[in-house]
C-alpha atoms as a PDB file:
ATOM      1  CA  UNK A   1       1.290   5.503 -11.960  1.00  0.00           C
ATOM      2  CA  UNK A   2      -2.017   3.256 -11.611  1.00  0.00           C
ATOM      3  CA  UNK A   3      -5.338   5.087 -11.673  1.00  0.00           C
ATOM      4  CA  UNK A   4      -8.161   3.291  -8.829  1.00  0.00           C
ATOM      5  CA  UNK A   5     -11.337   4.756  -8.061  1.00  0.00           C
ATOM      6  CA  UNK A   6     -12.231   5.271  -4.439  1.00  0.00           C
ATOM      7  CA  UNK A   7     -16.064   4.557  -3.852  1.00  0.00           C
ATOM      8  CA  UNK A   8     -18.451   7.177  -2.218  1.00  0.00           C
ATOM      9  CA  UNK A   9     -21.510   5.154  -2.110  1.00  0.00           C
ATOM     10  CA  UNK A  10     -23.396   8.401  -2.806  1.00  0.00           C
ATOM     11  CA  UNK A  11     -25.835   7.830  -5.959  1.00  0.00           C
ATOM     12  CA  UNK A  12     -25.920  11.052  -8.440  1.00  0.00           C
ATOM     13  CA  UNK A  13     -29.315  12.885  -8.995  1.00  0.00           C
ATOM     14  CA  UNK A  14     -29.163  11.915 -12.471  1.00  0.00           C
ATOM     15  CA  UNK A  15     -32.550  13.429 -13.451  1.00  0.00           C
ATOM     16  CA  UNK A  16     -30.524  16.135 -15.085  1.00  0.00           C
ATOM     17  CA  UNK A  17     -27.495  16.047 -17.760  1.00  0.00           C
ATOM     18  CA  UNK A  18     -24.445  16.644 -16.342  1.00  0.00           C
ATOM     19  CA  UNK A  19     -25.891  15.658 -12.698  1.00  0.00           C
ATOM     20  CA  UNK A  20     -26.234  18.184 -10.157  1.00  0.00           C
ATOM     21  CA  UNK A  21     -24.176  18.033  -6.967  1.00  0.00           C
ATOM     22  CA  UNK A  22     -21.064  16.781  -8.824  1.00  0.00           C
ATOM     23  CA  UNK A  23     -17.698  18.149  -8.015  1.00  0.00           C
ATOM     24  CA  UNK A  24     -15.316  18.860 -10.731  1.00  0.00           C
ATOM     25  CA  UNK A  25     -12.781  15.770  -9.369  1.00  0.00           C
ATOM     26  CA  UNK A  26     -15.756  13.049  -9.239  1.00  0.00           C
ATOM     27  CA  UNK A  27     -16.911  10.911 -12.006  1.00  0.00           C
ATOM     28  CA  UNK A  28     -19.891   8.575 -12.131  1.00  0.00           C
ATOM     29  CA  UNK A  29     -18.889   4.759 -12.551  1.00  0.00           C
ATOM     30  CA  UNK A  30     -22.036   2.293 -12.643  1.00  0.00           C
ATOM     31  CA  UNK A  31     -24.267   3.941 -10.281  1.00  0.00           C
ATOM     32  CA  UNK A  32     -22.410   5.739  -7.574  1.00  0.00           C
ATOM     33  CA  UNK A  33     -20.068   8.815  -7.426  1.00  0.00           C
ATOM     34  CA  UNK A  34     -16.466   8.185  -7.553  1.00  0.00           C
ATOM     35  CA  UNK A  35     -12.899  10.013  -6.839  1.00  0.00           C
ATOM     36  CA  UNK A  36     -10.561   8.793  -8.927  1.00  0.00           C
ATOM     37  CA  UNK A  37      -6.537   8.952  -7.582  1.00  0.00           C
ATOM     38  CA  UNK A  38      -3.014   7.686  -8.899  1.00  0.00           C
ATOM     39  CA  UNK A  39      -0.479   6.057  -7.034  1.00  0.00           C
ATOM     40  CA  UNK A  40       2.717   4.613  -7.566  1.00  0.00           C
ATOM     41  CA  UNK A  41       4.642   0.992  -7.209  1.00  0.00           C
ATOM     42  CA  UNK A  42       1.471  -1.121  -6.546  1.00  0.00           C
ATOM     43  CA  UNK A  43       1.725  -4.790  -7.571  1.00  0.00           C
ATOM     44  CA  UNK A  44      -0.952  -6.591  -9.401  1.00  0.00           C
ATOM     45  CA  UNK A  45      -1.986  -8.923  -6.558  1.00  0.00           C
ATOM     46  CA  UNK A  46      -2.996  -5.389  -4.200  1.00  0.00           C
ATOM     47  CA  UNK A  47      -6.417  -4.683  -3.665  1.00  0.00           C
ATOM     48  CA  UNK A  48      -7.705  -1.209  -2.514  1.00  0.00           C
ATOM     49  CA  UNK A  49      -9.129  -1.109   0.761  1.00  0.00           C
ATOM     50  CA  UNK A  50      -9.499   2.249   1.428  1.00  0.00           C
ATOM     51  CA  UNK A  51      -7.637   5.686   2.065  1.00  0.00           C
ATOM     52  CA  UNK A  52      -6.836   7.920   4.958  1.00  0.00           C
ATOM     53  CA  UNK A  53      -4.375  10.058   6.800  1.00  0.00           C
ATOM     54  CA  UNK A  54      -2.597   7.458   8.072  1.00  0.00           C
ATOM     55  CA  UNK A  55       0.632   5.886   6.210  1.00  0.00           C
ATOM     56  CA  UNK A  56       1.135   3.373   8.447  1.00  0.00           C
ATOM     57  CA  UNK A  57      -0.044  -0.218   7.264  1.00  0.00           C
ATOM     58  CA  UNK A  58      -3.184  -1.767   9.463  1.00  0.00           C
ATOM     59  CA  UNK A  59      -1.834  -5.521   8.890  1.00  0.00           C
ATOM     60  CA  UNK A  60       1.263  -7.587   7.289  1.00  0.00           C
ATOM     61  CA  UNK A  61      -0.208  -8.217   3.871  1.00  0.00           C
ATOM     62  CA  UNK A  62      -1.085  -4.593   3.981  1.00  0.00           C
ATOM     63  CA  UNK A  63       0.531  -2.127   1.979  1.00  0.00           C
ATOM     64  CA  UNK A  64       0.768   2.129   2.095  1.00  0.00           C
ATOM     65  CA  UNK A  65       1.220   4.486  -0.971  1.00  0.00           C
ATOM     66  CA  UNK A  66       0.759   7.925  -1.388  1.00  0.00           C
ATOM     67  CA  UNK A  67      -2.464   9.513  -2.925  1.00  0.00           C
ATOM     68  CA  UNK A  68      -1.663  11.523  -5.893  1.00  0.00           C
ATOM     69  CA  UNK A  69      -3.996  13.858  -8.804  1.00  0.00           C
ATOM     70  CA  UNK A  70      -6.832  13.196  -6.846  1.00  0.00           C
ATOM     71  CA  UNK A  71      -9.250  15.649  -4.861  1.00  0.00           C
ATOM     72  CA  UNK A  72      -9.722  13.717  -1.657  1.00  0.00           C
ATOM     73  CA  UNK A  73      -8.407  14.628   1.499  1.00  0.00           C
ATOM     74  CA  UNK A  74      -7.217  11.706   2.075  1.00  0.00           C
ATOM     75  CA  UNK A  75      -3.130  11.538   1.520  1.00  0.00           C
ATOM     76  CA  UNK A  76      -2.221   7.301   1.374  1.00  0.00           C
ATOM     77  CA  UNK A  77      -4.262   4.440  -0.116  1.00  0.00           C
ATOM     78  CA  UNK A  78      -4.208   1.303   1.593  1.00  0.00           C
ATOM     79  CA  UNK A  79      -3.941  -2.150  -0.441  1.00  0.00           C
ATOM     80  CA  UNK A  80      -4.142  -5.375   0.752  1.00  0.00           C
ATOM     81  CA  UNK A  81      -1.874  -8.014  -0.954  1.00  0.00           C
ATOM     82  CA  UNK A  82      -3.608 -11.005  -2.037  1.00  0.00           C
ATOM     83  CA  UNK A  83      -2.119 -14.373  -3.929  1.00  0.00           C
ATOM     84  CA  UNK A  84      -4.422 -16.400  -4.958  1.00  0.00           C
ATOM     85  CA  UNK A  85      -4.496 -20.085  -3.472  1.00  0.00           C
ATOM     86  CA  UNK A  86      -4.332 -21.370  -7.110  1.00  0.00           C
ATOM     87  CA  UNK A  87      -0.682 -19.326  -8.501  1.00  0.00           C
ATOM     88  CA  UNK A  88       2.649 -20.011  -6.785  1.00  0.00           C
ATOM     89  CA  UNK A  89       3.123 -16.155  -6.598  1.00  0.00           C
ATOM     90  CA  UNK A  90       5.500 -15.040  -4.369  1.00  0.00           C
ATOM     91  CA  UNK A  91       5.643 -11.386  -3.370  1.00  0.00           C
ATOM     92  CA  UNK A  92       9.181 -10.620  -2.494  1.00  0.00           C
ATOM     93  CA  UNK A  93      10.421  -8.331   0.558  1.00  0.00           C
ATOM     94  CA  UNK A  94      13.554  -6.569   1.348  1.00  0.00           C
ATOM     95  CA  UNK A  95      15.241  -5.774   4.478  1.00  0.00           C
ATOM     96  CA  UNK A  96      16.855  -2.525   6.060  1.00  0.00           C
ATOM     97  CA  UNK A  97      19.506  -2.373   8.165  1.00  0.00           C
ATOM     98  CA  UNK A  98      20.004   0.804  10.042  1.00  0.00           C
ATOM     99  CA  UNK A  99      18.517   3.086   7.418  1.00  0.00           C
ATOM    100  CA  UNK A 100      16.354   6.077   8.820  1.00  0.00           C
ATOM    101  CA  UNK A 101      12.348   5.613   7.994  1.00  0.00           C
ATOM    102  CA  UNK A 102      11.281   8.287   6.060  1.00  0.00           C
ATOM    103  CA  UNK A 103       7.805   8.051   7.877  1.00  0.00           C
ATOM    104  CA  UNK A 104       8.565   8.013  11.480  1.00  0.00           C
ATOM    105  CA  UNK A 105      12.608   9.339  11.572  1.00  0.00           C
ATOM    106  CA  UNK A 106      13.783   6.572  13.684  1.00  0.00           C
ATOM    107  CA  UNK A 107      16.570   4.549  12.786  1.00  0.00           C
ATOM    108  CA  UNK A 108      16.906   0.969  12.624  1.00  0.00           C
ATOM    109  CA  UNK A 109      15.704  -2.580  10.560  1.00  0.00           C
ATOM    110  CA  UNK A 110      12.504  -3.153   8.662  1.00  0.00           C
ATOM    111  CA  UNK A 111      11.261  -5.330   5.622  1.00  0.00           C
ATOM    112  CA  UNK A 112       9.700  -3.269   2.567  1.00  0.00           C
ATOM    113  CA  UNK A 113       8.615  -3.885  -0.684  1.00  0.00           C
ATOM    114  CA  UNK A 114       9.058  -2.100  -4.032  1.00  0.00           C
ATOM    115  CA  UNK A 115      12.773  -1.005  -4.810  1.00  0.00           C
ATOM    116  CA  UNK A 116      13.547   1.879  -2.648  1.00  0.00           C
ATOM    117  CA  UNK A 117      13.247   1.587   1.437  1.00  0.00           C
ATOM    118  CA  UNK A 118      12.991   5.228   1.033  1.00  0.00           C
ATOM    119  CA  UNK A 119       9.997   5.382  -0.195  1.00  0.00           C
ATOM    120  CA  UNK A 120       6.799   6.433   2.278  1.00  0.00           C
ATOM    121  CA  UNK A 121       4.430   3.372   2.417  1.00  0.00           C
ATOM    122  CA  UNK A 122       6.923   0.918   1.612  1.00  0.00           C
ATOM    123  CA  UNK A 123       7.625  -0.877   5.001  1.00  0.00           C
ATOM    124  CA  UNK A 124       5.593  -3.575   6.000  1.00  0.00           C
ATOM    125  CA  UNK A 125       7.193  -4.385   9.196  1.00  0.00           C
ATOM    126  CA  UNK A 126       7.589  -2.129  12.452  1.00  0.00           C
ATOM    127  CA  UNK A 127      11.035  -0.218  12.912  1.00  0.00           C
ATOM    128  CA  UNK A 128      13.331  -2.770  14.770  1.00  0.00           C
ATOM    129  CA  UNK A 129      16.151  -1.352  16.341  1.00  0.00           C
ATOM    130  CA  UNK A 130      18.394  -4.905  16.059  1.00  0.00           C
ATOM    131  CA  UNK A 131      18.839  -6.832  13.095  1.00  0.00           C
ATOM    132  CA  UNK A 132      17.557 -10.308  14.664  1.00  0.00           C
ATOM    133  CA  UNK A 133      14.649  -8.626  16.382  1.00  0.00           C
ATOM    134  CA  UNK A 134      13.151  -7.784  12.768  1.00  0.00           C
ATOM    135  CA  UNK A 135      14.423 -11.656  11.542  1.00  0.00           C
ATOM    136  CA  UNK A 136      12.798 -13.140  14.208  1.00  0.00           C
ATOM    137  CA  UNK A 137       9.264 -10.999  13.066  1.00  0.00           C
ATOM    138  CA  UNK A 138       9.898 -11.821   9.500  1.00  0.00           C
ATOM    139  CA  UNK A 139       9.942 -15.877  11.006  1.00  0.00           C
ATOM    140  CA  UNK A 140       7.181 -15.144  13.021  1.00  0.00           C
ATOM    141  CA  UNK A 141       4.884 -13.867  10.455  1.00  0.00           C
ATOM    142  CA  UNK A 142       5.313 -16.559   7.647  1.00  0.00           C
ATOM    143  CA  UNK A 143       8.559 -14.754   5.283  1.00  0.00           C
ATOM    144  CA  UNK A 144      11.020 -17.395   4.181  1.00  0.00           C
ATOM    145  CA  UNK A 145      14.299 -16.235   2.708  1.00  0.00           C
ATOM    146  CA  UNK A 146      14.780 -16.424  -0.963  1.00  0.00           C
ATOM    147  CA  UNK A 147      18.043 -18.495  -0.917  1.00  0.00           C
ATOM    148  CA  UNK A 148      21.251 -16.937  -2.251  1.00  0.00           C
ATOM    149  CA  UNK A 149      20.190 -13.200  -1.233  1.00  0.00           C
ATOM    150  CA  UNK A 150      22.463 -13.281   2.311  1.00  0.00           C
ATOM    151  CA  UNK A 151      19.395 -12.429   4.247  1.00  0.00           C
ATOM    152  CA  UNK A 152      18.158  -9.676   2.765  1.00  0.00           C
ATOM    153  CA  UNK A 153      15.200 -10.760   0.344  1.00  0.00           C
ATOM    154  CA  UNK A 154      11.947 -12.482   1.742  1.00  0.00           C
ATOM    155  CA  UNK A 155       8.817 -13.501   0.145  1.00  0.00           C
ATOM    156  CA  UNK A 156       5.516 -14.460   1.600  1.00  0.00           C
END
């Protein structure tokens, strides 16, 4: 588990000690009021963008986990996955085939990342129902096989 801090923007009314106003889950970091949350399996190049109800990732470099210890009603945290232009990092992808998405039900092909497919927030790709529908989207959006992995390990 990673502890980040999501943002309100609200300042504190700090002209009393503790500050009024504050709810037992916030802290103060710098100058605003913050909600601090855990979640799990988030690589080092992921940087929070913000959290909702949705688990369903808003890009392809875009990443899903679930909230967890946190007081926000929000239930996922969305990350985007940066490498910077100066490190050869590659972040490496795996592929489904026929497995049922925990999120939606449906059966079929997808790319995730992290260990487990099983995982909520871990797919990165839509739900194909063929295998060379999702190869062709992995082509399309930039993933190269990692040679000697039959097909079924990508990076970006």
């Amino acid at each position: 588990m990673k502890t980040f801090y999501f943002n309100t923007g609200v300042r504190p009314y700090a002209h009393t000690n503790p500050p009024l106003g504050l709810m037992p889950y916030q802290v103060i970091r710098g100058d605003t009021v913050q909600i601090p949350f855990d979640v799990e399996d988030v690589p080092e190049c992921a940087v929070f963008r913000h959290a909702s109800g949705h688990s369903e990732p808003e890009y392809t470099n875009w990443i899903v986990r679930e909230i967890h210890n946190s007081g926000m009603c929000s239930k996922y945290a969305h990350f985007e996955l940066q490498v910077p232009l100066s490190k050869s990092v590659a972040i490496e992808y795996r592929t489904t085939v026929q497995c049922q998405d925990p999120e939606t039900g449906k059966t079929g092909c997808w790319a995730f990342t992290g260990d487990d497919h099983r995982k909520i927030g871990t797919r990165i790709s839509p739900v194909f129902a063929d295998l060379p529908d999702l190869y062709r989207w992995l082509k399309v959006n930039g993933f190269t096989q990692v040679p000697g992995t039959l097909a079924s390990r990508y990076t970006k």
